[in-house]
N, C-alpha and C. Protein backbone atom coordinates (compact mmCIF):
# COMPACT_ATOMS: atom_id res chain seq x y z
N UNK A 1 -55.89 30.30 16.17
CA UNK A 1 -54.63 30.71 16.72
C UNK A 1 -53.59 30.72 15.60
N UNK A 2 -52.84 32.21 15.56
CA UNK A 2 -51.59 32.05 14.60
C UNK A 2 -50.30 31.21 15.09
N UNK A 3 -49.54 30.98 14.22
CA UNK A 3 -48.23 30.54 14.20
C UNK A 3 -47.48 31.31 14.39
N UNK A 4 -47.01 31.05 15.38
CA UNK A 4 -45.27 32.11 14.92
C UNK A 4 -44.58 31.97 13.77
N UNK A 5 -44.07 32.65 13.13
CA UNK A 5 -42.87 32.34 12.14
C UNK A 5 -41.91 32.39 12.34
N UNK A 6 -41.23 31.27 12.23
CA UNK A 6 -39.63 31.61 12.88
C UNK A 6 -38.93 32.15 11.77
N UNK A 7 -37.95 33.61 12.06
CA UNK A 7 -37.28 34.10 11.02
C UNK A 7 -35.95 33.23 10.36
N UNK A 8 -35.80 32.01 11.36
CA UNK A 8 -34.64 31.31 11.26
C UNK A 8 -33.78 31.15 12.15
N UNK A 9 -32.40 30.62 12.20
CA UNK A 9 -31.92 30.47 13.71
C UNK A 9 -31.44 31.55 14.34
N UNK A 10 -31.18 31.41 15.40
CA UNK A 10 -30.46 32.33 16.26
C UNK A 10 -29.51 32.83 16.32
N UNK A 11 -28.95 33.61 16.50
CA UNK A 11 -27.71 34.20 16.22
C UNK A 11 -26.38 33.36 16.92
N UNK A 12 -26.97 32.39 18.12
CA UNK A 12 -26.45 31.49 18.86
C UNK A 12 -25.84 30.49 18.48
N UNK A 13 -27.18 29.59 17.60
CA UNK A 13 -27.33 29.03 16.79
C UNK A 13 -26.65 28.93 15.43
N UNK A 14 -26.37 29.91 14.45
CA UNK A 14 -25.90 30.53 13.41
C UNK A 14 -24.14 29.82 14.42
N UNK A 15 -23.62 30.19 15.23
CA UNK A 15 -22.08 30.56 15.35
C UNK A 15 -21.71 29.03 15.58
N UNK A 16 -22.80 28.17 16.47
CA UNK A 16 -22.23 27.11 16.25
C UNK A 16 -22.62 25.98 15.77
N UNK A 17 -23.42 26.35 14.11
CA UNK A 17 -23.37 25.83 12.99
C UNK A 17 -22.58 26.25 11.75
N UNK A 18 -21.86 27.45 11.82
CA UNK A 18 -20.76 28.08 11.56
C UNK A 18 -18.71 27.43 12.23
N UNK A 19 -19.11 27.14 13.25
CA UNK A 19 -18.06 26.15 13.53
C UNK A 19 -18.07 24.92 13.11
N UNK A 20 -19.56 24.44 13.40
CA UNK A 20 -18.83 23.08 12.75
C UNK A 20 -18.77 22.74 11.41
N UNK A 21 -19.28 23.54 10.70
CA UNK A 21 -18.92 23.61 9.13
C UNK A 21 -17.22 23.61 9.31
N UNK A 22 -16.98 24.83 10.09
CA UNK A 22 -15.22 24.80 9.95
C UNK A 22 -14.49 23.58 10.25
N UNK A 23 -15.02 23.11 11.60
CA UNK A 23 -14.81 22.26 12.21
C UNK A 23 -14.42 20.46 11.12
N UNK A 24 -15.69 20.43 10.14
CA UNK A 24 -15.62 19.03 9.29
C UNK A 24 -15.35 19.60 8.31
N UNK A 25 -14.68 21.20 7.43
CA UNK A 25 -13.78 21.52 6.75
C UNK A 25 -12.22 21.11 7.15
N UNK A 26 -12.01 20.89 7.92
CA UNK A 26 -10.72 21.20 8.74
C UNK A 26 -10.12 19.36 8.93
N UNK A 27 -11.11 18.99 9.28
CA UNK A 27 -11.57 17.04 9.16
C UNK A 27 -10.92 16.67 7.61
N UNK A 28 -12.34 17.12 7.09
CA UNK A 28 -11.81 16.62 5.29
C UNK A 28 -10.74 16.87 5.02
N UNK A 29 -9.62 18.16 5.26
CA UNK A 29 -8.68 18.60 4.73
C UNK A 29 -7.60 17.68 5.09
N UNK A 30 -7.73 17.45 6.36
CA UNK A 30 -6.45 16.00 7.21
C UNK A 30 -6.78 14.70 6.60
N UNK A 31 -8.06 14.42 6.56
CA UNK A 31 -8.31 13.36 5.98
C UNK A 31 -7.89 13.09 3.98
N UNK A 32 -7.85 13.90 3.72
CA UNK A 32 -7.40 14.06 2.35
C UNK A 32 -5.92 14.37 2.37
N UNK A 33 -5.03 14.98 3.33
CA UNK A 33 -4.02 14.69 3.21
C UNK A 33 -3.39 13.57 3.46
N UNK A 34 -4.06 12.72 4.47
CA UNK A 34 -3.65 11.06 4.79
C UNK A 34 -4.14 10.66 3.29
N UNK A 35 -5.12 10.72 3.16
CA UNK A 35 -5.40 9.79 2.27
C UNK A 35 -4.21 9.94 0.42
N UNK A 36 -3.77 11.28 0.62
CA UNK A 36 -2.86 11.36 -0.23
C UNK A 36 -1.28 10.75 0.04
N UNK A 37 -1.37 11.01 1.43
CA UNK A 37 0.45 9.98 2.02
C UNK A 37 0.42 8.58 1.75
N UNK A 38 -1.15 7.79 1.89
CA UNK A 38 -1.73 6.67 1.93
C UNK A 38 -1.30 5.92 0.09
N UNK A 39 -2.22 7.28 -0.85
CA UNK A 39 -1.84 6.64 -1.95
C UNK A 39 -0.66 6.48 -2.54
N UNK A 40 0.31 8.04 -2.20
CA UNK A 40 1.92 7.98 -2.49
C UNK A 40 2.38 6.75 -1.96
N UNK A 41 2.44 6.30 -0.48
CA UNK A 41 3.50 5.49 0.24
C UNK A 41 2.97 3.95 -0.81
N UNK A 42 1.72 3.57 -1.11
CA UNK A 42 1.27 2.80 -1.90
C UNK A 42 1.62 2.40 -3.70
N UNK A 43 2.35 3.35 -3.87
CA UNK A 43 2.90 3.78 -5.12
C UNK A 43 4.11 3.16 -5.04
N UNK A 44 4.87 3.89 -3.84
CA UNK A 44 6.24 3.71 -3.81
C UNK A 44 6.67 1.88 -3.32
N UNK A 45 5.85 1.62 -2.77
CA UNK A 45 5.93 -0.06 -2.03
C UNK A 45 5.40 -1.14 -3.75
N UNK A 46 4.63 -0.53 -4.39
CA UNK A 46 4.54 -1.18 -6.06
C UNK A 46 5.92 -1.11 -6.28
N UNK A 47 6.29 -0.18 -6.65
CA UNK A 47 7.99 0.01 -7.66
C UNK A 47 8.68 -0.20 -6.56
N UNK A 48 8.98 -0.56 -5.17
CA UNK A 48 9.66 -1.18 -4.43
C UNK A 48 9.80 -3.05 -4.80
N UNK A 49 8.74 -3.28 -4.60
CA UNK A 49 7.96 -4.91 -5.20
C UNK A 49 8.01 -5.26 -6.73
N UNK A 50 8.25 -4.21 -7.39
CA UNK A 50 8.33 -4.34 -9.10
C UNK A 50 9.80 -4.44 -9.26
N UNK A 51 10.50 -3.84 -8.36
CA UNK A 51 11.92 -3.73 -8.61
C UNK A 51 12.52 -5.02 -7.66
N UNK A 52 11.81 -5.43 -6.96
CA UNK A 52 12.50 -6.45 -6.28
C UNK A 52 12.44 -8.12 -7.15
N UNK A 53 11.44 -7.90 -7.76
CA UNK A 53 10.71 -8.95 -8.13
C UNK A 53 11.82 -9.04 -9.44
N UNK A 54 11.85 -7.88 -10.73
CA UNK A 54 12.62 -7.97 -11.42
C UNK A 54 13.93 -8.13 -11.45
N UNK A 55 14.24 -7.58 -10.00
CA UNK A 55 15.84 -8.23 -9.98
C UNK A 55 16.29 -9.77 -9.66
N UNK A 56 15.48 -10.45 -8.85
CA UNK A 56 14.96 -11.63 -8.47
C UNK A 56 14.77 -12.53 -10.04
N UNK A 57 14.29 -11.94 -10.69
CA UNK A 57 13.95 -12.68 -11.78
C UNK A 57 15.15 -12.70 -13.17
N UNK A 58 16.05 -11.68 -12.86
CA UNK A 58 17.08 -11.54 -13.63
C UNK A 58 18.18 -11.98 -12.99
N UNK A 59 18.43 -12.31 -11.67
CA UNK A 59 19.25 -13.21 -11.07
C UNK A 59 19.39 -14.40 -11.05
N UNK A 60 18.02 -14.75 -11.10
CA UNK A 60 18.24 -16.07 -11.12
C UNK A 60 16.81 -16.69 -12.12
N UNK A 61 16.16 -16.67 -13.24
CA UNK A 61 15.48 -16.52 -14.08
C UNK A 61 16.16 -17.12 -15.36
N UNK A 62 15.37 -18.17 -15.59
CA UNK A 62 16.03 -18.65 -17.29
C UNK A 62 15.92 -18.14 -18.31
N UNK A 63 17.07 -18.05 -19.26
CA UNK A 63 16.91 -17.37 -20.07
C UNK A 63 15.68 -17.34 -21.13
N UNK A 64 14.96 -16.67 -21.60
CA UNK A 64 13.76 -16.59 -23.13
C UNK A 64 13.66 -15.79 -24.01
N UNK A 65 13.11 -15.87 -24.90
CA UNK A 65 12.99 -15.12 -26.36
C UNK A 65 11.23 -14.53 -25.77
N UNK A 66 11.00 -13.17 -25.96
CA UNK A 66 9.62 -13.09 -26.20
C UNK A 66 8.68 -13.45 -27.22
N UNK A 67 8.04 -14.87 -27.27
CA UNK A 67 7.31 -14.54 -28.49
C UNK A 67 6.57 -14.50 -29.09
N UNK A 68 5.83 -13.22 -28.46
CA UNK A 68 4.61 -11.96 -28.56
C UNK A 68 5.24 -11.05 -29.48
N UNK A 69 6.66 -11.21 -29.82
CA UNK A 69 7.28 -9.51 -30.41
C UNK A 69 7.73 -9.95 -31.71
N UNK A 70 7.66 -9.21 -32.38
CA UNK A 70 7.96 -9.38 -33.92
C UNK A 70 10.13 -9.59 -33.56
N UNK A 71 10.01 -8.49 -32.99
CA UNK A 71 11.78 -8.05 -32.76
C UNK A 71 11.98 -9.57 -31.87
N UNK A 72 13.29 -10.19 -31.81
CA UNK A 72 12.91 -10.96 -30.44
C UNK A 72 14.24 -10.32 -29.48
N UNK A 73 13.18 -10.36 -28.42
CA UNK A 73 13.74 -9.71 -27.29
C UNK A 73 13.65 -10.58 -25.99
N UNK A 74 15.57 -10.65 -25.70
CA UNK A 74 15.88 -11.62 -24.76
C UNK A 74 15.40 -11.00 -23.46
N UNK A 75 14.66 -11.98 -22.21
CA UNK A 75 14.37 -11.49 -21.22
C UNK A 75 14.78 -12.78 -20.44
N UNK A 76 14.32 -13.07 -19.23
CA UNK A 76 14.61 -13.83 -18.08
C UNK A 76 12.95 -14.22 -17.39
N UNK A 77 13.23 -15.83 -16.90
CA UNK A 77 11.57 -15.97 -16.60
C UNK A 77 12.07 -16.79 -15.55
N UNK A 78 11.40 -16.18 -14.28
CA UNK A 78 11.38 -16.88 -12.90
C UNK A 78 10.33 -17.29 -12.46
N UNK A 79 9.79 -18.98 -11.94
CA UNK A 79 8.96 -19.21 -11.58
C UNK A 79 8.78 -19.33 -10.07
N UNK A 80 7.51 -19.26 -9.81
CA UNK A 80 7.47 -19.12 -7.98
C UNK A 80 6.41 -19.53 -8.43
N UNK A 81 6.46 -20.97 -7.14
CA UNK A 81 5.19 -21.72 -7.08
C UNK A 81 4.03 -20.51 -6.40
N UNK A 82 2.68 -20.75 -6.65
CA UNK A 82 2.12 -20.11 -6.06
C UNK A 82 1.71 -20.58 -4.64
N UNK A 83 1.27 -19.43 -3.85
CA UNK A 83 1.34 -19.02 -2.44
C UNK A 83 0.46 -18.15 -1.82
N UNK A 84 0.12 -18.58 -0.54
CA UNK A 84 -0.84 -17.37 0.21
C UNK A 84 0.19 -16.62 0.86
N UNK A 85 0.13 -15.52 0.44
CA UNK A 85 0.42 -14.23 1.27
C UNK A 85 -0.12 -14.24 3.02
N UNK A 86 -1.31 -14.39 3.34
CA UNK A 86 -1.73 -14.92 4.82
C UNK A 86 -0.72 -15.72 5.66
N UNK A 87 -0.68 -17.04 4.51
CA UNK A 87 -0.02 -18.13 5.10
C UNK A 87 1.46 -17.52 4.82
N UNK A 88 1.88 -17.05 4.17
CA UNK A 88 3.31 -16.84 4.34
C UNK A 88 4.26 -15.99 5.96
N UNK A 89 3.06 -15.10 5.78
CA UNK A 89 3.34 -13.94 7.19
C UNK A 89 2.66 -14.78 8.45
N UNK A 90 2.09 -15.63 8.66
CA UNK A 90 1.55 -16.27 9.96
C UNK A 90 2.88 -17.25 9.80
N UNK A 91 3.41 -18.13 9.16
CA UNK A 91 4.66 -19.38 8.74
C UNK A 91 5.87 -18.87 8.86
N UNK A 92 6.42 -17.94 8.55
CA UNK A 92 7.66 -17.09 8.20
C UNK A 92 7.85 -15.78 8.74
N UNK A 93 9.61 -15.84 9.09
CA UNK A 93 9.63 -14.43 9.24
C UNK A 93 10.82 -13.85 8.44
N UNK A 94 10.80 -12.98 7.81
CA UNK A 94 11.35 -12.30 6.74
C UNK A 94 12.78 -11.31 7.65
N UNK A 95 13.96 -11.99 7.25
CA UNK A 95 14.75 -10.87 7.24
C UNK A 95 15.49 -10.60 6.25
N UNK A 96 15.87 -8.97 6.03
CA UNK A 96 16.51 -8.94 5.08
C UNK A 96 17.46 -7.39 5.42
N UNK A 97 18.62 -6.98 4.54
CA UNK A 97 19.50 -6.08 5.17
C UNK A 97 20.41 -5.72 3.73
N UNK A 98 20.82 -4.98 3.71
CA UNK A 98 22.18 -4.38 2.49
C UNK A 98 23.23 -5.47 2.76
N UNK A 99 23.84 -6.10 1.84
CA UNK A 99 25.16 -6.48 2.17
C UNK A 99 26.05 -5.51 1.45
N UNK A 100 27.44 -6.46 1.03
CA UNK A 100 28.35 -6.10 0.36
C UNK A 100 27.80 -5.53 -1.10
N UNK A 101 27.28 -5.09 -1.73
CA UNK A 101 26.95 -4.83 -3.04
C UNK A 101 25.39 -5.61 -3.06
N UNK A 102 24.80 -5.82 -2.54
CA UNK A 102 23.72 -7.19 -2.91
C UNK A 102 22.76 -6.84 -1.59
N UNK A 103 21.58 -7.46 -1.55
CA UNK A 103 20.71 -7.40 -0.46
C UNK A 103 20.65 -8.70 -0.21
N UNK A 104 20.61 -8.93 1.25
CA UNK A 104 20.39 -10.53 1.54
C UNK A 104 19.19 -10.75 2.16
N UNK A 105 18.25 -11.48 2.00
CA UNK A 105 17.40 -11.82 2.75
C UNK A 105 17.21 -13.31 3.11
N UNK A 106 16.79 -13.18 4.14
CA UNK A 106 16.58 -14.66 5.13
C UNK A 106 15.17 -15.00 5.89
N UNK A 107 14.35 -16.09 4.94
CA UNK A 107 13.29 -16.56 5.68
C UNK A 107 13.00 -17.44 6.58
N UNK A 108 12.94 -17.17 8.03
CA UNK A 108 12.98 -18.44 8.57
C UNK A 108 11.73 -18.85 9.36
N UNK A 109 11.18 -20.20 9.40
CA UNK A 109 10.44 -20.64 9.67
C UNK A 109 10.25 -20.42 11.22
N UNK A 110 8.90 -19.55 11.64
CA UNK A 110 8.57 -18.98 12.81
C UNK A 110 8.37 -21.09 13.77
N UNK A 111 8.89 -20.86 15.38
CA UNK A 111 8.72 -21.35 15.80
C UNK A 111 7.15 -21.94 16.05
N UNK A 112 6.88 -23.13 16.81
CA UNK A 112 5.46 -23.57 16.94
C UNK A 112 4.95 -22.59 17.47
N UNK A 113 5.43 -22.05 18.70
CA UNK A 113 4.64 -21.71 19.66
C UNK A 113 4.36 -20.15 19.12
N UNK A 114 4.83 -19.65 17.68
CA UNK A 114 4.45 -18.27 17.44
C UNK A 114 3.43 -18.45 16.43
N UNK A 115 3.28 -20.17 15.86
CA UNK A 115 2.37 -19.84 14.38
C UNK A 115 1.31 -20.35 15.06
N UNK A 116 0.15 -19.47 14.66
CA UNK A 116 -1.42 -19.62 15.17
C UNK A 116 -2.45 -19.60 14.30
C-alpha cells in the first residue's frame, strides 16, 4: 500500500498559521516597547538616587581631600551606617515634598500593627 503525500498544509491551515505569526509579531513589538519604558524609567530613578544621594552628601558630608588624585580635589564624605532596604520599607514610611527652596523628607516609624 502507497502513502499519500501530503503536499503540505491547507490553505486553512496556511491563514491561521499566518495569523499567529502576526499575532506573536505584534506580542514582541509591545513587549519590547515595555521593556524599553522599563529600561528608560530605570535610568531615570539611578540619576534621581545619584542626585539625591550627592546632594545629601554635600549637605551635610565632611569635608576631604581626594587622595587617589595627583591634583587634590576637595569633595564631601557622608557616612550611612549600613542597612536593609527590605527592612527599611517593612519599618518605615517615607515622606517627602518640595519646600521653600529645599526638599523635606520625613521618616516615620510605621505603627505595630502595620510592621509584619
Amino acid at each position: 500500500m502507497k502513502r499519500k503525500e501530503q503536499a503540505g498544509p491547507s490553505a486553512g491551515e496556511t491563514g491561521r498559521l499566518e495569523k499567529k505569526i502576526r499575532d506573536q509579531a505584534r506580542e514582541l513589538k509591545r513587549l519590547r516597547e515595555k521593556l524599553e519604558r522599563t529600561y528608560e524609567g530605570s535610568v531615570q530613578l539611578r540619576i534621581a538616587v545619584n542626585a539625591l544621594l550627592t546632594a545629601a552628601a554635600l549637605a551635610h558630608g565632611e569635608k576631604v581631600i581626594d587622595p587617589e588624585r595627583s591634583e587634590k580635589r576637595p569633595g564631601r564624605r557622608l557616612e550611612i551606617p549600613c542597612f536593609s532596604a527590605e527592612e527599611m520599607g517593612r519599618r518605615y514610611v517615607l515622606s517627602a515634598r518640595r519646600g521653600d527652596g529645599s526638599y523635606v523628607m520625613e521618616a516615620w516609624e510605621k505603627d505595630d500593627r502595620s510592621v509584619k
